[in-house]
N, C-alpha and C. Protein backbone atom coordinates (compact mmCIF):
# COMPACT_ATOMS: atom_id res chain seq x y z
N UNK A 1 0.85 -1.20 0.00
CA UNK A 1 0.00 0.00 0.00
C UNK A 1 0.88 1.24 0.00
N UNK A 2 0.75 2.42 -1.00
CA UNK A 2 1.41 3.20 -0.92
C UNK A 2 0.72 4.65 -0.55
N UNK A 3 1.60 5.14 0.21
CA UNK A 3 0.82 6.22 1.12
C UNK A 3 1.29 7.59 0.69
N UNK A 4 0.60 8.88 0.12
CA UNK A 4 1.32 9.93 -0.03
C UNK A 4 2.17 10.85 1.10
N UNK A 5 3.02 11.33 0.73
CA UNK A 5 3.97 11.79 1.72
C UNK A 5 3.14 13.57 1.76
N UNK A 6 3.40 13.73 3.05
CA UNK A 6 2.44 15.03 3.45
C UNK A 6 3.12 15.87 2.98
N UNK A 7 4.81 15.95 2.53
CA UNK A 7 5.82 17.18 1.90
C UNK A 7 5.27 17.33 0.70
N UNK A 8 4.55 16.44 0.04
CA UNK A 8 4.38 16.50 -1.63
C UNK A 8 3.08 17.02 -1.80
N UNK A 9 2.97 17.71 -3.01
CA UNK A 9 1.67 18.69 -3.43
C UNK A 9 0.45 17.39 -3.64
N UNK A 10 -0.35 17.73 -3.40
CA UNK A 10 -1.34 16.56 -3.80
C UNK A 10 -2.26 16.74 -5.11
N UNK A 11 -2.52 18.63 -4.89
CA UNK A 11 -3.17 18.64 -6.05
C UNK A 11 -2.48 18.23 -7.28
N UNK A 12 -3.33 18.16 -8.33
CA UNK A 12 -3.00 17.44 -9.55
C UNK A 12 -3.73 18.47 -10.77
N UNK A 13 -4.62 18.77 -10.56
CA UNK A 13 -5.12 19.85 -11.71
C UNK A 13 -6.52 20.46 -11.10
N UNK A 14 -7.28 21.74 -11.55
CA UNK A 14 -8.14 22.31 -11.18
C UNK A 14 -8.64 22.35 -12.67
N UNK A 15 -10.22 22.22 -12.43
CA UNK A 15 -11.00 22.91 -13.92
C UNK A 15 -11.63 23.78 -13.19
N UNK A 16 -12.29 24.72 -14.18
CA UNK A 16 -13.24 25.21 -13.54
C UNK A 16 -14.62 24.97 -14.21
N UNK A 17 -15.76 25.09 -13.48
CA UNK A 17 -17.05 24.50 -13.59
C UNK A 17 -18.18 25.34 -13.85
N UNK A 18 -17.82 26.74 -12.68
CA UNK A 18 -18.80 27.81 -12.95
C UNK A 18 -18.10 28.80 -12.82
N UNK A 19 -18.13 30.16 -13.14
CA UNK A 19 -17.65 31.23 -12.95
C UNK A 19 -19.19 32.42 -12.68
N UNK A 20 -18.81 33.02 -11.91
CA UNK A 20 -19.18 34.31 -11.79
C UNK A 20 -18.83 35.44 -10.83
N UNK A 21 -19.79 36.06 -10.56
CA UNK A 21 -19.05 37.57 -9.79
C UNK A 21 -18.63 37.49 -8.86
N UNK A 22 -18.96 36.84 -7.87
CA UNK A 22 -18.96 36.65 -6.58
C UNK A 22 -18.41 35.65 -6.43
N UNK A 23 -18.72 34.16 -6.86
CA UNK A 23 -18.62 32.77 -6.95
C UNK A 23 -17.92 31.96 -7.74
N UNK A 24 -17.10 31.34 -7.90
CA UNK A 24 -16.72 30.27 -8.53
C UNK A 24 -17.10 28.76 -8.39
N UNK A 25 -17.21 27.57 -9.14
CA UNK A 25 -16.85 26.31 -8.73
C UNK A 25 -15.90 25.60 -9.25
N UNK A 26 -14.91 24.84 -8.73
CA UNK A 26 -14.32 24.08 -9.38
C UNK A 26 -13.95 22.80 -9.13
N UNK A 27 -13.28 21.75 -9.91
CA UNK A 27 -13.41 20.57 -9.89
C UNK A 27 -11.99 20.30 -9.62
N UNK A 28 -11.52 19.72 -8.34
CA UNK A 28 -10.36 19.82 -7.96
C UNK A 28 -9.71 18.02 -8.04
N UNK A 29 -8.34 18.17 -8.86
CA UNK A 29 -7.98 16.62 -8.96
C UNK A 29 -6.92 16.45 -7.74
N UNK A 30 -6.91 15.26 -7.32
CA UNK A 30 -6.05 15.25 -6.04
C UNK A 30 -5.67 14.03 -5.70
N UNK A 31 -4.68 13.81 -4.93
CA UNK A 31 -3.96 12.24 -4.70
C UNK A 31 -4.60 12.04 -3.02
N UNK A 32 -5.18 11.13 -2.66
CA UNK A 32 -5.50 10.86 -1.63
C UNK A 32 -3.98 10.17 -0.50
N UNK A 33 -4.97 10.07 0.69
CA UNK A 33 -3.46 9.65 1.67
C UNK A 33 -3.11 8.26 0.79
N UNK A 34 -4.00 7.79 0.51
CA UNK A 34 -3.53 6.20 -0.57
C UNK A 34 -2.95 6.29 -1.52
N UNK A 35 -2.67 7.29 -2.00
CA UNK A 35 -2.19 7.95 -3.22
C UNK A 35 -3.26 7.49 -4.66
N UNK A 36 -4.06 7.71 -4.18
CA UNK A 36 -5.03 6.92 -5.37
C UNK A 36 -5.99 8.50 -5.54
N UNK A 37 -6.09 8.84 -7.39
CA UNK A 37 -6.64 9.86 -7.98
C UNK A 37 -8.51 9.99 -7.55
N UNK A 38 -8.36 11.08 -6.82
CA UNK A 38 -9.52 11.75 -6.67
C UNK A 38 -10.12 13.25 -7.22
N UNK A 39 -11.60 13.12 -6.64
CA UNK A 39 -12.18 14.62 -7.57
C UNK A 39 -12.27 14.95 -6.25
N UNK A 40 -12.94 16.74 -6.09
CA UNK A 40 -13.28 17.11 -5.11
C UNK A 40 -14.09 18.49 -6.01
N UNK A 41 -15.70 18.45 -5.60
CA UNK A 41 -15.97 20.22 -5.62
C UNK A 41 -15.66 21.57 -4.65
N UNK A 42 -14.66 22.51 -5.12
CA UNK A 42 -15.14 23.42 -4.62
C UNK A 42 -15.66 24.62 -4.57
N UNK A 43 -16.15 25.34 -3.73
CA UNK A 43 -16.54 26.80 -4.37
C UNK A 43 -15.60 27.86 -3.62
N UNK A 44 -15.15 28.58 -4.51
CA UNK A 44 -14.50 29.87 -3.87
C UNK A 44 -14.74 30.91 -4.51
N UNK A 45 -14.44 32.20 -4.32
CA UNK A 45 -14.55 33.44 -4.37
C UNK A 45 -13.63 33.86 -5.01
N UNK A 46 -12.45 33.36 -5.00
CA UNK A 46 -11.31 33.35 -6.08
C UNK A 46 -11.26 32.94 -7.47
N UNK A 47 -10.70 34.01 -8.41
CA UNK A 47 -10.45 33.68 -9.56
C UNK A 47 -9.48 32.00 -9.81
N UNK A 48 -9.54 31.27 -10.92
CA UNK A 48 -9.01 30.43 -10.43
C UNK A 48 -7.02 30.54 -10.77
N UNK A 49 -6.38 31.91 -11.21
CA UNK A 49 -4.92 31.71 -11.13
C UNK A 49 -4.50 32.39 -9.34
N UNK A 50 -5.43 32.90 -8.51
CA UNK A 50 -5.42 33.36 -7.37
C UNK A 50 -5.86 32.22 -6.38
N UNK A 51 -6.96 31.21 -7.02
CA UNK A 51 -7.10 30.12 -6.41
C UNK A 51 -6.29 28.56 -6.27
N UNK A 52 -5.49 28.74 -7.55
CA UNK A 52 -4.11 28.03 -7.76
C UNK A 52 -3.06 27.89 -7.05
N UNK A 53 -2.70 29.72 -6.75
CA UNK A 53 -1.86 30.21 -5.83
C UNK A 53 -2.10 29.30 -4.44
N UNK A 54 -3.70 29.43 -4.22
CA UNK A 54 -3.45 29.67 -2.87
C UNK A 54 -3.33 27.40 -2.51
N UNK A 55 -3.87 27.18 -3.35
CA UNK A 55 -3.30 25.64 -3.36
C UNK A 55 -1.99 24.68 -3.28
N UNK A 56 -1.52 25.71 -4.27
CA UNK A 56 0.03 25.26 -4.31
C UNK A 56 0.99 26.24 -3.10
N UNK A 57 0.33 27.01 -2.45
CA UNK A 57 1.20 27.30 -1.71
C UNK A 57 2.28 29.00 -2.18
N UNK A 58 1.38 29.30 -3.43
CA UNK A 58 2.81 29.96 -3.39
C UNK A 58 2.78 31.44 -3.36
N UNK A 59 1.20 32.04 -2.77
CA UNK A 59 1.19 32.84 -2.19
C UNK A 59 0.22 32.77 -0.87
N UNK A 60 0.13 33.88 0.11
CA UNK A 60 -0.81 34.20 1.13
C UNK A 60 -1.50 35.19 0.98
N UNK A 61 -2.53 34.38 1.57
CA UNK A 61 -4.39 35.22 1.37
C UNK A 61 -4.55 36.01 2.80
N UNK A 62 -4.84 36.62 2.55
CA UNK A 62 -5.83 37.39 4.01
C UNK A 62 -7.08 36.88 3.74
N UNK A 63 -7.76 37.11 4.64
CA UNK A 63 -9.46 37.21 5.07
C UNK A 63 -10.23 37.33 3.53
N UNK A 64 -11.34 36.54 3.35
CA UNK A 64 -12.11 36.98 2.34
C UNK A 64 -13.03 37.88 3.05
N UNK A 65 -13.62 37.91 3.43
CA UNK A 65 -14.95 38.31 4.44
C UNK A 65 -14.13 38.68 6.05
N UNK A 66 -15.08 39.92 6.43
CA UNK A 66 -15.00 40.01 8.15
C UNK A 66 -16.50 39.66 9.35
N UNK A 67 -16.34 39.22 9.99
CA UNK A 67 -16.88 38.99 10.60
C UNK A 67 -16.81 39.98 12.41
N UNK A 68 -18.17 40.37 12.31
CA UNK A 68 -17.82 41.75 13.33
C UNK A 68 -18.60 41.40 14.84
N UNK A 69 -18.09 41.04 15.64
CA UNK A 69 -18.84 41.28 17.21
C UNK A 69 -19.20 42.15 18.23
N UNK A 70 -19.99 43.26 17.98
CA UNK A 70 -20.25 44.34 18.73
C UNK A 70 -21.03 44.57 19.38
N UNK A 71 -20.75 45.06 20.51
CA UNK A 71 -21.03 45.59 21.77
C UNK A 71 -21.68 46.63 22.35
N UNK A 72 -22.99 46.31 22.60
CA UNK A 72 -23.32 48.04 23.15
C UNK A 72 -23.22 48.56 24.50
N UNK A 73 -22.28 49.02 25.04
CA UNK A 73 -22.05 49.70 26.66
C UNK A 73 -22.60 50.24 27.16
N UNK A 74 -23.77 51.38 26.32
CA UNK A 74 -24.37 52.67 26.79
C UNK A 74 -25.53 52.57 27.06
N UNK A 75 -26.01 51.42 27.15
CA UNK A 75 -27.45 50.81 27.74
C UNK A 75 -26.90 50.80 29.17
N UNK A 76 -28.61 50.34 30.21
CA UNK A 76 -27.99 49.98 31.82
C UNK A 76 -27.34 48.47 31.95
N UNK A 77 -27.73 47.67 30.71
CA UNK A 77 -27.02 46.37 30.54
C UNK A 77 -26.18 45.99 29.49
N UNK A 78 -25.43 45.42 29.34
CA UNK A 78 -24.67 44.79 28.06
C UNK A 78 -25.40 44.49 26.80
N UNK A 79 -25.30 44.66 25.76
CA UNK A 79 -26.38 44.34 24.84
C UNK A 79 -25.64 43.96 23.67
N UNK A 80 -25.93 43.05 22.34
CA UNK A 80 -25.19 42.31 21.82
C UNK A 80 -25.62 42.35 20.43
N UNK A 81 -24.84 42.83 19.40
CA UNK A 81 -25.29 42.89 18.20
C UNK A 81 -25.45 41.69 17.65
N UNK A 82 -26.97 41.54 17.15
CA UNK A 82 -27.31 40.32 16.07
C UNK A 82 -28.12 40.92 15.04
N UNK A 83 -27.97 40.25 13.78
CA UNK A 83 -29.25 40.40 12.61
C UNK A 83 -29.27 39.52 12.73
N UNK A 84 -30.88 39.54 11.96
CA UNK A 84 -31.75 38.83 11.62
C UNK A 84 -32.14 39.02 9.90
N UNK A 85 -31.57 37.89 8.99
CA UNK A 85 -30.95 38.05 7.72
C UNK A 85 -32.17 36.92 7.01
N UNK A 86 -32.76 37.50 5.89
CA UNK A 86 -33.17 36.39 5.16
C UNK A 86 -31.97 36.06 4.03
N UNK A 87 -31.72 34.60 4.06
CA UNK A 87 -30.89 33.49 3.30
C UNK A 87 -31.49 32.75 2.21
N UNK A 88 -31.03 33.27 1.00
CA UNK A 88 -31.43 32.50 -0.03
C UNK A 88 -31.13 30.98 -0.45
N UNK A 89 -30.33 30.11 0.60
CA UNK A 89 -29.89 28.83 0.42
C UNK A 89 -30.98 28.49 1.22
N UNK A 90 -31.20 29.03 2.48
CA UNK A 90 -32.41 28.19 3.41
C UNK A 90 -33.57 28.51 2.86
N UNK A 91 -34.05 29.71 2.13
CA UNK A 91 -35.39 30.32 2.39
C UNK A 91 -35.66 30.37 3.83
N UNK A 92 -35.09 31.10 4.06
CA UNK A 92 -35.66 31.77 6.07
C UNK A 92 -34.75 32.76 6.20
N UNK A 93 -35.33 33.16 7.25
CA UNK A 93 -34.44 34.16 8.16
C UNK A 93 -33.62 33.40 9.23
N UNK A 94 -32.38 33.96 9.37
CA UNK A 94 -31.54 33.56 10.42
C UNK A 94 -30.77 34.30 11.27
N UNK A 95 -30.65 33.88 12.40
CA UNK A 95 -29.79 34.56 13.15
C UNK A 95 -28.38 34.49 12.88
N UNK A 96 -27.83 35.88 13.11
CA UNK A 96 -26.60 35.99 12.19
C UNK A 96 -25.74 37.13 13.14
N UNK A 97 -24.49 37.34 13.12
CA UNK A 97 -23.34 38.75 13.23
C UNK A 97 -23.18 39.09 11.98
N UNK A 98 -23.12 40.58 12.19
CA UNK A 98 -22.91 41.39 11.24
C UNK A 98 -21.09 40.93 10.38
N UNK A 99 -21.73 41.08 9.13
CA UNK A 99 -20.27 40.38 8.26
C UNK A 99 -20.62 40.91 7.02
N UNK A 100 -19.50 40.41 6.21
CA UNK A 100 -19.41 41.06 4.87
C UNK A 100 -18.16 40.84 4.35
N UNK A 101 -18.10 40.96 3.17
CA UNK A 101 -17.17 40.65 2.18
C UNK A 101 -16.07 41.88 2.13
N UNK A 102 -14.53 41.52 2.17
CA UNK A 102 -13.51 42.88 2.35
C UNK A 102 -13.45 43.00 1.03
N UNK A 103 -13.45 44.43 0.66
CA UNK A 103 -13.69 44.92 -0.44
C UNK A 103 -11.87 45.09 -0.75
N UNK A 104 -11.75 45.18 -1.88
CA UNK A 104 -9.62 45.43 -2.48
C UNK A 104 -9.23 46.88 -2.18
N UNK A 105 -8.55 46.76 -1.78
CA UNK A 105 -8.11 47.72 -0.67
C UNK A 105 -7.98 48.16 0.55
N UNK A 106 -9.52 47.60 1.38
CA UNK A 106 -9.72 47.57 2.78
C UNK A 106 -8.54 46.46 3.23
N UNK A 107 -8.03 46.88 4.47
CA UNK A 107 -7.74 46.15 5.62
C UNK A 107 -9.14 45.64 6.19
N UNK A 108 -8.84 44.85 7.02
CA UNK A 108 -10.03 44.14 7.81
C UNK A 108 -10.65 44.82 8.62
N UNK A 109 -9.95 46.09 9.22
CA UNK A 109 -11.01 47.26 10.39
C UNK A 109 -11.63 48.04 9.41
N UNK A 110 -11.24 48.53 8.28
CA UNK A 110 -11.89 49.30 7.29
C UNK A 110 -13.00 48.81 6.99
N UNK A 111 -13.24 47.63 6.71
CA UNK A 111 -13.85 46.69 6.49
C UNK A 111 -15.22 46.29 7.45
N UNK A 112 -14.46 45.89 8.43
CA UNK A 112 -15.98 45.99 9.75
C UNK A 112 -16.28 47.06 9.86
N UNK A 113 -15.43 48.72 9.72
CA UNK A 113 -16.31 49.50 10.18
C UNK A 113 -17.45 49.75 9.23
N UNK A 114 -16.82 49.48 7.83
CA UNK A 114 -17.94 50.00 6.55
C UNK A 114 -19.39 48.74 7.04
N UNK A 115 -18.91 47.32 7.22
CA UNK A 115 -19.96 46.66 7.13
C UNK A 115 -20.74 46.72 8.29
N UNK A 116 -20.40 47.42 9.83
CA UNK A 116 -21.60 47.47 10.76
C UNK A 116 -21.92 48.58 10.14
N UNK A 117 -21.70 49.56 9.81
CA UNK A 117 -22.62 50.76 9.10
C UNK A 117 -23.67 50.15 8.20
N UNK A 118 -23.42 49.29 7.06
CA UNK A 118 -24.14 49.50 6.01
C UNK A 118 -25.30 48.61 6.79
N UNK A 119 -24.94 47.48 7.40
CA UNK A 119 -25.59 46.35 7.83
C UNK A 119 -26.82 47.06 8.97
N UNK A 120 -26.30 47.23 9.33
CA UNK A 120 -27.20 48.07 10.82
C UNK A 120 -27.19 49.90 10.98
N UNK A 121 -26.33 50.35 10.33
CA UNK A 121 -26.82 51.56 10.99
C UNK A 121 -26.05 52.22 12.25
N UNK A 122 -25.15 50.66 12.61
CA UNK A 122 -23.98 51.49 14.05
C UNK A 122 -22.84 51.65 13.64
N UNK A 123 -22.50 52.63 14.44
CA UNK A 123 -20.71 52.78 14.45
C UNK A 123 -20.51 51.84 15.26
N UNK A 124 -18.95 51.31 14.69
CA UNK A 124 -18.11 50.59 15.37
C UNK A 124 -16.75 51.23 15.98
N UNK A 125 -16.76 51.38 17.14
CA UNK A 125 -15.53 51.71 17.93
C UNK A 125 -14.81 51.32 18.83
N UNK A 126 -14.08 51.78 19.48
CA UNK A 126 -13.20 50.70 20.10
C UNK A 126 -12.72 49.85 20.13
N UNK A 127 -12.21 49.35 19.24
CA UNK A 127 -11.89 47.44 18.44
C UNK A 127 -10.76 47.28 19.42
N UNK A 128 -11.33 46.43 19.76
CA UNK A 128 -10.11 45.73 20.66
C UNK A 128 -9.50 44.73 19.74
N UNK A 129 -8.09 45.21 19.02
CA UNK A 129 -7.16 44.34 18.40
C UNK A 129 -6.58 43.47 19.34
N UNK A 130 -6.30 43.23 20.28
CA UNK A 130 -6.03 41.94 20.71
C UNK A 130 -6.80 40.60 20.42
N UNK A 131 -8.07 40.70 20.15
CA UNK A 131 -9.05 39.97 19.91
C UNK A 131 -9.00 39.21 18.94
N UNK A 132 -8.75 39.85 17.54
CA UNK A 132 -8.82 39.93 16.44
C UNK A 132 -8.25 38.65 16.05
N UNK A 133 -9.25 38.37 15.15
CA UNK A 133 -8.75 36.58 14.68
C UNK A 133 -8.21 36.80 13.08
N UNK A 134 -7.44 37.18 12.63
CA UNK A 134 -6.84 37.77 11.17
C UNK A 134 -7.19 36.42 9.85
N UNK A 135 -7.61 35.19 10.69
CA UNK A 135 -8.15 34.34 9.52
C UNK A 135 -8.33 32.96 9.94
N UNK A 136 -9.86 32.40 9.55
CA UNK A 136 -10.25 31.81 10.26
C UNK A 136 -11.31 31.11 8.96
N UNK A 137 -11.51 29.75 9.11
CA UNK A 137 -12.30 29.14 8.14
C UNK A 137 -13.72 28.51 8.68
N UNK A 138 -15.03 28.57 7.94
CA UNK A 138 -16.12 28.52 8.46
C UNK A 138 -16.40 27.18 7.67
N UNK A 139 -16.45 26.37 6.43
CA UNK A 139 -16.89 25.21 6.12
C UNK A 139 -15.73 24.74 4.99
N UNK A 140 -14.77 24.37 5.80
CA UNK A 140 -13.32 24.17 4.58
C UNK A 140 -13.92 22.52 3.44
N UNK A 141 -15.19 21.99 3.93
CA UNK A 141 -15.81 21.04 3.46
C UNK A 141 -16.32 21.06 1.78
N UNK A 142 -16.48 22.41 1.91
CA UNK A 142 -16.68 22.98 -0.10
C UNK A 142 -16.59 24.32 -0.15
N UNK A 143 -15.66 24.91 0.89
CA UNK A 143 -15.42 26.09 0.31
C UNK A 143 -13.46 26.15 1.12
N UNK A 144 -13.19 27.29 0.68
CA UNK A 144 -11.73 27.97 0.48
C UNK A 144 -12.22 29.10 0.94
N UNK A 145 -13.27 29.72 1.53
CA UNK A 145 -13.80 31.11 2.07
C UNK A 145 -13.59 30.92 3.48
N UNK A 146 -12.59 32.38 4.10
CA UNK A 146 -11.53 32.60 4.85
C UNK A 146 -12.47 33.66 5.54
N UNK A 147 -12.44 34.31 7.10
CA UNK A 147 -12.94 34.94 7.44
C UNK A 147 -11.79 35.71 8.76
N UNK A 148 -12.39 37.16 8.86
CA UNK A 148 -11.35 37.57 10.10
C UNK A 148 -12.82 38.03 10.84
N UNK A 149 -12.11 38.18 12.48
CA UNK A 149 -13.39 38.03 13.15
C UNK A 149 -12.74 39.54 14.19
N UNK A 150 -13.61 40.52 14.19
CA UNK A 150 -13.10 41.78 14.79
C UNK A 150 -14.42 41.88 16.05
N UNK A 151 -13.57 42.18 17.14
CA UNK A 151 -14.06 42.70 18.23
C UNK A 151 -14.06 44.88 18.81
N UNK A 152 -15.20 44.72 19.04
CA UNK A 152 -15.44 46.10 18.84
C UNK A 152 -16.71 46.51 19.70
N UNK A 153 -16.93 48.08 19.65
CA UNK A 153 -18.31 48.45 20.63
C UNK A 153 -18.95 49.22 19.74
N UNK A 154 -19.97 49.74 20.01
CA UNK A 154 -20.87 49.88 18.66
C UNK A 154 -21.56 51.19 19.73
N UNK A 155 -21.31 52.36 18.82
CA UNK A 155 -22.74 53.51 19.44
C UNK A 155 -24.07 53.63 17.94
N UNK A 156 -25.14 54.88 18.78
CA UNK A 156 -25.75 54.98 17.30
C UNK A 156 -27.08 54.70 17.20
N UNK A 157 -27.68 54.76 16.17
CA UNK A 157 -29.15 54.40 16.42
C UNK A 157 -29.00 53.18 14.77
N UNK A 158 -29.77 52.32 15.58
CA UNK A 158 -29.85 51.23 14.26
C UNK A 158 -31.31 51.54 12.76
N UNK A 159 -30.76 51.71 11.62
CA UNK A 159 -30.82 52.19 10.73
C UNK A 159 -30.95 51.08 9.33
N UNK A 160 -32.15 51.03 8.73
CA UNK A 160 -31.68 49.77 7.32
C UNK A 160 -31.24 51.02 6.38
N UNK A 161 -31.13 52.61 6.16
CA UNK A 161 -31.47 52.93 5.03
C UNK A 161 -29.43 53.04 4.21
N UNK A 162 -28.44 51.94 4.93
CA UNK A 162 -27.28 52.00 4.07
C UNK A 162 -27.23 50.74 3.34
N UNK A 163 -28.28 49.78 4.12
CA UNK A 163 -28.19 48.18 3.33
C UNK A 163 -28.59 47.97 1.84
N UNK A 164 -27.91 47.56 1.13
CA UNK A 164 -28.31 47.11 -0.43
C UNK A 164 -29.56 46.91 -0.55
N UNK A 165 -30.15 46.95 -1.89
CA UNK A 165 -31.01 46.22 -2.18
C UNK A 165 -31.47 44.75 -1.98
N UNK A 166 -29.96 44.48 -2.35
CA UNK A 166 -30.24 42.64 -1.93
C UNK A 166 -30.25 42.17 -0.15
N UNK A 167 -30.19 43.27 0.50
CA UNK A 167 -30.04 42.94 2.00
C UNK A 167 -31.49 42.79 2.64
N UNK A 168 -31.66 42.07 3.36
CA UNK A 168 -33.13 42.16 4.04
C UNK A 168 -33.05 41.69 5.33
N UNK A 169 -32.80 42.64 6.29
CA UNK A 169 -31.98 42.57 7.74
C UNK A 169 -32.82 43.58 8.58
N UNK A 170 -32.68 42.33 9.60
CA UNK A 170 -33.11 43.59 11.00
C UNK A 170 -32.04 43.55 11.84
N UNK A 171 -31.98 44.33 12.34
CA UNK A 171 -30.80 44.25 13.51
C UNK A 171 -31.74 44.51 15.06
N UNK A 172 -30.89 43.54 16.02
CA UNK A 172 -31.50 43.40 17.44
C UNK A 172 -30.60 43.67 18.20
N UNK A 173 -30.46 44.24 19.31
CA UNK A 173 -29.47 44.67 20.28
C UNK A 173 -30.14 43.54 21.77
N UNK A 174 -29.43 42.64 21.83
CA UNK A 174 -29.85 41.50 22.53
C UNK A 174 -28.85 41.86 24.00
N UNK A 175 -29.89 41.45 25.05
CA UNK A 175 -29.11 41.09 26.20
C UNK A 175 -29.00 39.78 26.55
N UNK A 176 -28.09 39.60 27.53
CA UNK A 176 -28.03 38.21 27.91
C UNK A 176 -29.08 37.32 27.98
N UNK A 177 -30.42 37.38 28.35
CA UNK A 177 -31.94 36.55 28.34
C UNK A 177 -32.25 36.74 27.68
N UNK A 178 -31.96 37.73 26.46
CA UNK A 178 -32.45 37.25 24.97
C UNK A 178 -31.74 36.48 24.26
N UNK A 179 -30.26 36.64 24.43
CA UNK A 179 -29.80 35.58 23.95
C UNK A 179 -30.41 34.18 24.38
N UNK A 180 -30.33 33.87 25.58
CA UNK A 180 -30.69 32.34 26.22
C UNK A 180 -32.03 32.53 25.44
N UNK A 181 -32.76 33.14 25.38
CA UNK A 181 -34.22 32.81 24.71
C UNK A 181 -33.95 32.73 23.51
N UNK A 182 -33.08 33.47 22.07
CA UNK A 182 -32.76 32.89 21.19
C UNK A 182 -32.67 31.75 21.10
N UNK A 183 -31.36 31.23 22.10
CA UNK A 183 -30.60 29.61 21.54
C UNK A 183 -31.51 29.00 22.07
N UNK A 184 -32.62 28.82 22.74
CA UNK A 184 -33.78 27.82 23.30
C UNK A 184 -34.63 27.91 22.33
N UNK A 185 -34.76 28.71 21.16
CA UNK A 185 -36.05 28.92 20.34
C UNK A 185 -36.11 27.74 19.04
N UNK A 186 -34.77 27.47 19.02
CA UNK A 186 -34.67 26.42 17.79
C UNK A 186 -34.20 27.06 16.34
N UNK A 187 -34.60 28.66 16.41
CA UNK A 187 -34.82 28.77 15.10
C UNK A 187 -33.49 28.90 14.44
N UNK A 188 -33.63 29.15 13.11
CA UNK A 188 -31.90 29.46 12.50
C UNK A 188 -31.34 29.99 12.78
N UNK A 189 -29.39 30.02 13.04
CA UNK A 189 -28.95 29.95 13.99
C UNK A 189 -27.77 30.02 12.99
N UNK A 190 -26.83 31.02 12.85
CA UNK A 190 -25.35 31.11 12.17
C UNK A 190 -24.53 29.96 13.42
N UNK A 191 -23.53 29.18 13.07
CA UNK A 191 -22.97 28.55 13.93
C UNK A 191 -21.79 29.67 14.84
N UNK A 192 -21.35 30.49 13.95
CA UNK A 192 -20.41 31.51 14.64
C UNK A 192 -21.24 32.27 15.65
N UNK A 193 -22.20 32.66 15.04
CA UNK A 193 -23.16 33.61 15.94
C UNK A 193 -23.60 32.98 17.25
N UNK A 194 -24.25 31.31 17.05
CA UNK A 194 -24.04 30.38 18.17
C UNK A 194 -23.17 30.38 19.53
N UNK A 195 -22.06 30.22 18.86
CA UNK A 195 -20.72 30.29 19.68
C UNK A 195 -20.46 31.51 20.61
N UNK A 196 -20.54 32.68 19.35
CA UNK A 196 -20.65 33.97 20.23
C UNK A 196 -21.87 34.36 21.57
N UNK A 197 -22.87 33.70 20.99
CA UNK A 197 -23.83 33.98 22.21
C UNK A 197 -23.68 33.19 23.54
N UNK A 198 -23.37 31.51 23.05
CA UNK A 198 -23.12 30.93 24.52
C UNK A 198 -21.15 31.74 25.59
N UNK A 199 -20.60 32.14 24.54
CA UNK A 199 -19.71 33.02 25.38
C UNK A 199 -20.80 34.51 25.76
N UNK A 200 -21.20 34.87 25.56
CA UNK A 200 -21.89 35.92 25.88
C UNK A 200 -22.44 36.10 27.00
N UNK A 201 -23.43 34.89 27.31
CA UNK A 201 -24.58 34.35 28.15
C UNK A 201 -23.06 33.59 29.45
N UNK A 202 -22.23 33.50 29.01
CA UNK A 202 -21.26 32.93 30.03
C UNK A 202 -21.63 31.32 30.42
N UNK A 203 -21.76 30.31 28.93
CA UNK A 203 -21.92 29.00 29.18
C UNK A 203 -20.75 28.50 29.55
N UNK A 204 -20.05 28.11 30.39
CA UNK A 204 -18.74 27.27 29.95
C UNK A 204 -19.25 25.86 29.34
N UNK A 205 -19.04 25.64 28.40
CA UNK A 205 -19.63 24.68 27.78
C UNK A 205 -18.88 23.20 28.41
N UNK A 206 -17.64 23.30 27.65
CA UNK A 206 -16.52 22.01 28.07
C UNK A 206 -16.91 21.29 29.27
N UNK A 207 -17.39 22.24 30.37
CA UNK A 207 -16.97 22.05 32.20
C UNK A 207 -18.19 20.96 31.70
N UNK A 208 -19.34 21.11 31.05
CA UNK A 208 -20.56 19.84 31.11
C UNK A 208 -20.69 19.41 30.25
N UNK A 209 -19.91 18.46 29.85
CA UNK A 209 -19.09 17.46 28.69
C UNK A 209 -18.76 16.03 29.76
């Protein structure tokens, strides 16, 4: 039985399948740990000589998308930015953090600050860069879409009139028992946004495992 060695490239060739603005798919050839020829779909956001790159190694990507966690202080309680997003893969609305795609040129704070504006209507201030997760992957299962995750406090009055056309968002300024009444409700549920609320609500999760 012959086993591929983890130093050696595995890919073998990329087609591509779909192209468009936003989206790509492609059909990825590859040597398994058996060394035996496989397919794989994926979708990325990358052109595919930028998506090549980032396969073979022979350049580095930043963040496709940011992902923003903000904070409101100026209430008498803590309060916690969420939308509420209709999703054209589910047909529903879901619970979601404010995010968005980094536009060429933005750094990643440029970036969250433009997207809690357009998204909601708040400023974002105070970013606590220590926080800051500079790149982070949400379903490496069929996609290559990379995310940075910024911590920050938010003033302001919440606002739809900067969101796109294609946006259809409410934004909620949640406290801790709304969160717990969220995650008890069942309904759709971003997995990041998940995560963020049981740190929020102060689950230690692990300790009741």
């Amino acid at each position: 039985m012959s086993f591929y060695s983890k130093n050696e490239n595995r890919i073998k060739l990329i087609e591509v399948r779909y192209k468009s603005k936003f989206l790509n798919v492609y059909e990825v050839m590859y040597k398994n740990k058996l060394n035996q020829d496989k397919k794989w779909i994926v979708a990325s956001r990358k052109n595919k000589k930028d998506y090549t790159d980032l396969l073979n190694k022979d350049r580095e990507f930043g963040a496709d998308a940011v992902l923003i966690v903000g904070m409101n202080k100026q209430a008498d309680t803590d309060r916690l930015v969420l939308i509420k997003e209709y999703r054209v893969p589910i047909n529903d609305y879901i619970y979601s953090l404010p995010a968005g795609l980094i536009d060429k040129g933005e750094d990643i704070y440029e970036s969250a600050i433009r997207e809690m504006k357009e998204e909601t209507g708040l400023d974002l201030y105070d970013i606590n860069k220590d926080l800051t997760v500079e790149n982070s992957y949400a379903s490496v299962g069929m996609s290559d879409e990379s995310l940075a995750i910024v911590y920050g406090k938010v003033r302001g009055n919440i606002s739809k009139d900067y969101q796109e056309i294609s946006e259809d968002i409410d934004t909620i300024l949640v406290t801790r028992e709304e969160a717990r009444q969220i995650m008890d409700s069942n309904s759709p549920i971003d997995i990041k946004a998940l995560l963020v609320l049981r740190d929020f609500v102060g689950d230690n999760i692990c300790s009741h495992i």
